[in-house]
C-alpha atoms as a PDB file:
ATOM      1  CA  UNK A   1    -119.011-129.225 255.266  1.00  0.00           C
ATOM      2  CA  UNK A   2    -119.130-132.765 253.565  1.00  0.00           C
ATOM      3  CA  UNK A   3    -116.359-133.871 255.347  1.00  0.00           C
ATOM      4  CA  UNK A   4    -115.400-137.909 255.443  1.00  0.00           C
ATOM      5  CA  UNK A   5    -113.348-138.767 257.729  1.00  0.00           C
ATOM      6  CA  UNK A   6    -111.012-142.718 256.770  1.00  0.00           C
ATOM      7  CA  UNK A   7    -109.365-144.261 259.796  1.00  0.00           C
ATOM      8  CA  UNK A   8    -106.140-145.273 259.423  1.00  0.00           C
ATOM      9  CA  UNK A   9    -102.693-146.552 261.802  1.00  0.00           C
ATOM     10  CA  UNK A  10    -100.801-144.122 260.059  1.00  0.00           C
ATOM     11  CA  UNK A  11    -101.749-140.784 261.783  1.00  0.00           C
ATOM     12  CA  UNK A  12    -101.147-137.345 259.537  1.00  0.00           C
ATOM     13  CA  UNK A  13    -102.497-134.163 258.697  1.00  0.00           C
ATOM     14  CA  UNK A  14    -104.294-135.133 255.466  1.00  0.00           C
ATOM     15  CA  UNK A  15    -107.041-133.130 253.181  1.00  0.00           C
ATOM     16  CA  UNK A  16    -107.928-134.461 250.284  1.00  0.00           C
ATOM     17  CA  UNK A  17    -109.675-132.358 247.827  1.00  0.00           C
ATOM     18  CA  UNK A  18    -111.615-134.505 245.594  1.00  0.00           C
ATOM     19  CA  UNK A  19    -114.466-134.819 242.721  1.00  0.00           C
ATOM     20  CA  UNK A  20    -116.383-138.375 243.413  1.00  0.00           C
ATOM     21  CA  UNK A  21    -116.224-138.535 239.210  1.00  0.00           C
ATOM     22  CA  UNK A  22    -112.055-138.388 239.108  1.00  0.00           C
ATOM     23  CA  UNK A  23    -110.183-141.435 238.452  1.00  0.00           C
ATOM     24  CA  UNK A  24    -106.704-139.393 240.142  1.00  0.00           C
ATOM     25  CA  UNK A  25    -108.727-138.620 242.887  1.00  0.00           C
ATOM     26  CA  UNK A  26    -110.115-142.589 243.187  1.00  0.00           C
ATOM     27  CA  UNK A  27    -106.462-144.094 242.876  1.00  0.00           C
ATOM     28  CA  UNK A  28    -105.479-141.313 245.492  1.00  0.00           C
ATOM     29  CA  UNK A  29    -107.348-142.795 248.147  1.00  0.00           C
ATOM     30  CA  UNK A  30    -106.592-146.108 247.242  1.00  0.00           C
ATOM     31  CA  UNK A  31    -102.981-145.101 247.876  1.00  0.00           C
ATOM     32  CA  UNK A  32    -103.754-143.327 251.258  1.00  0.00           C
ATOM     33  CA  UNK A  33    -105.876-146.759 252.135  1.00  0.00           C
ATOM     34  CA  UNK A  34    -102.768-149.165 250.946  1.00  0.00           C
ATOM     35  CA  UNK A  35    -100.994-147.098 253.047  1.00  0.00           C
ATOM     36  CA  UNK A  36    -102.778-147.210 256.436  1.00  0.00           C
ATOM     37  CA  UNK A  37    -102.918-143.422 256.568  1.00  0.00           C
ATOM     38  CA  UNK A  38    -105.786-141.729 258.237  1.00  0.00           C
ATOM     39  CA  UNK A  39    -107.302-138.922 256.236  1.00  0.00           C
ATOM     40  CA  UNK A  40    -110.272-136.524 255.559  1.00  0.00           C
ATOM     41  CA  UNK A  41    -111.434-135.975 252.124  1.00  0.00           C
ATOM     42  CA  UNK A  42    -114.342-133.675 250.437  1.00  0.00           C
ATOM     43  CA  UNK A  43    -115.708-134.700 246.779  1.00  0.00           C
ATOM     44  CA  UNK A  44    -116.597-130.763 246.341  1.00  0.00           C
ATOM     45  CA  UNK A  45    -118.711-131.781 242.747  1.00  0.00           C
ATOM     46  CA  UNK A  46    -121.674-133.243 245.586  1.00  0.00           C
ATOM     47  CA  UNK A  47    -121.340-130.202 247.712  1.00  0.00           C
ATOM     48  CA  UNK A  48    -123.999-126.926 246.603  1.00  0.00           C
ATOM     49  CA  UNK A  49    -123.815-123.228 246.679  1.00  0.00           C
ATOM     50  CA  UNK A  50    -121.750-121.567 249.429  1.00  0.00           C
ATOM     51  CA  UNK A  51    -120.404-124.519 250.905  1.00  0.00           C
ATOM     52  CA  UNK A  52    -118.829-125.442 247.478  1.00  0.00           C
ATOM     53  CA  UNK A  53    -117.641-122.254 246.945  1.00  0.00           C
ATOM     54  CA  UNK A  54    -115.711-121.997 250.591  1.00  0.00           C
ATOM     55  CA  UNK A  55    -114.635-125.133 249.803  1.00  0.00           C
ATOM     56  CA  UNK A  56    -113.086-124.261 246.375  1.00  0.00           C
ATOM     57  CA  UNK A  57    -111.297-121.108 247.553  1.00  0.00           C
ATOM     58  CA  UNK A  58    -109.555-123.324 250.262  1.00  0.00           C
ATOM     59  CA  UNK A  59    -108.474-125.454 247.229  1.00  0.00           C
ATOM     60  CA  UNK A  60    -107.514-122.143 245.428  1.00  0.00           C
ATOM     61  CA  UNK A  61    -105.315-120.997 247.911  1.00  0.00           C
ATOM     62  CA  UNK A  62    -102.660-123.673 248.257  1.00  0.00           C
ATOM     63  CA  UNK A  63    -104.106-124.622 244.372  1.00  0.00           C
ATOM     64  CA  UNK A  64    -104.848-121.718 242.192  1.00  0.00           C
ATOM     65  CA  UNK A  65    -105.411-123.723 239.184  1.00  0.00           C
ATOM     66  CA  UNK A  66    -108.052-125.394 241.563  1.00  0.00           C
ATOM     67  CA  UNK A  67    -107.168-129.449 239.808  1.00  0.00           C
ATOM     68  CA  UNK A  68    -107.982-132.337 241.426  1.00  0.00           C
ATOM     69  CA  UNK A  69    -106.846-134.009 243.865  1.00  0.00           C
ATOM     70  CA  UNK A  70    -105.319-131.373 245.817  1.00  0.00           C
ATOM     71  CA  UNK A  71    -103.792-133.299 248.609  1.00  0.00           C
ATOM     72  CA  UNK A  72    -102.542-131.120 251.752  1.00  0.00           C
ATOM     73  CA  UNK A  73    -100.192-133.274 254.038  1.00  0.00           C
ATOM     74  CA  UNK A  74     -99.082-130.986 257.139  1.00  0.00           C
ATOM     75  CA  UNK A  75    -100.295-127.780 255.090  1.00  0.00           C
ATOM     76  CA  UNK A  76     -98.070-128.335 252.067  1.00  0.00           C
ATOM     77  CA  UNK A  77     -99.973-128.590 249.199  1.00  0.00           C
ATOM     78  CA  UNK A  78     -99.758-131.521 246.295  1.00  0.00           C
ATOM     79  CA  UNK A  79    -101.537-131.399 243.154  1.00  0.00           C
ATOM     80  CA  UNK A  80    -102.790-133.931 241.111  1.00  0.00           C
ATOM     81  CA  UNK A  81    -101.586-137.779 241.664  1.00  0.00           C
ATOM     82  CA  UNK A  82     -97.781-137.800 242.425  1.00  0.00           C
ATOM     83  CA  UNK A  83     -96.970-141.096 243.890  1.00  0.00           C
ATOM     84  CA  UNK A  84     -93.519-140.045 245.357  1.00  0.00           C
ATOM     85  CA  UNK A  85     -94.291-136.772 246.831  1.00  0.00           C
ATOM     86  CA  UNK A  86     -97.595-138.284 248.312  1.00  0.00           C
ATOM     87  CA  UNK A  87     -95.031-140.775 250.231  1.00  0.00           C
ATOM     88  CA  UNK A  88     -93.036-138.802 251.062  1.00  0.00           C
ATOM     89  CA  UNK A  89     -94.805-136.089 252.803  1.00  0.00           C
ATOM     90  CA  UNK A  90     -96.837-138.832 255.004  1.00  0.00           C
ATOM     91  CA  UNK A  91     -93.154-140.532 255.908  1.00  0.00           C
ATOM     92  CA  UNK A  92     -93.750-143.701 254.009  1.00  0.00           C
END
């Protein structure tokens, strides 16, 4: 899987689903970076075939609309750029 991995001081169980073309998604990992928080992300537009499609129906199963970024902190799901709830579920 096109998994990248982003160090961080903060540690947390953090997936970001992302599309390498979505501003959201951009200014979410800005916000993760500002943070300190370490996180994994996928941009699943540059994965192909299968491995997009296992991908997407992890997204679609804490994300059934399948948006981006779907952000899972501690496997509850956030969708789309929220600020606040972002925060929140990392503890900042």
């Amino acid at each position: 899987m096109g998994v990248t991995h982003v160090d961080g001081e903060k540690k947390a169980e953090v997936m970001l689903y992302a599309l390498s073309t979505c501003g959201w998604c951009r200014k979410t990992k800005r916000l993760l970076n500002s943070m300190g928080i370490e996180y994994d992300f996928i941009d699943v537009d540059l994965l192909k075939g299968r491995e997009q499609d296992r991908v997407m129906k992890d997204v679609e199963k804490c994300n059934p609309k399948a948006s981006f970024p779907t952000v899972v902190v501690n496997r509850k799901c956030i969708v789309g750029f929220d600020e606040a709830k972002i925060k929140k579920a990392v503890g900042a």
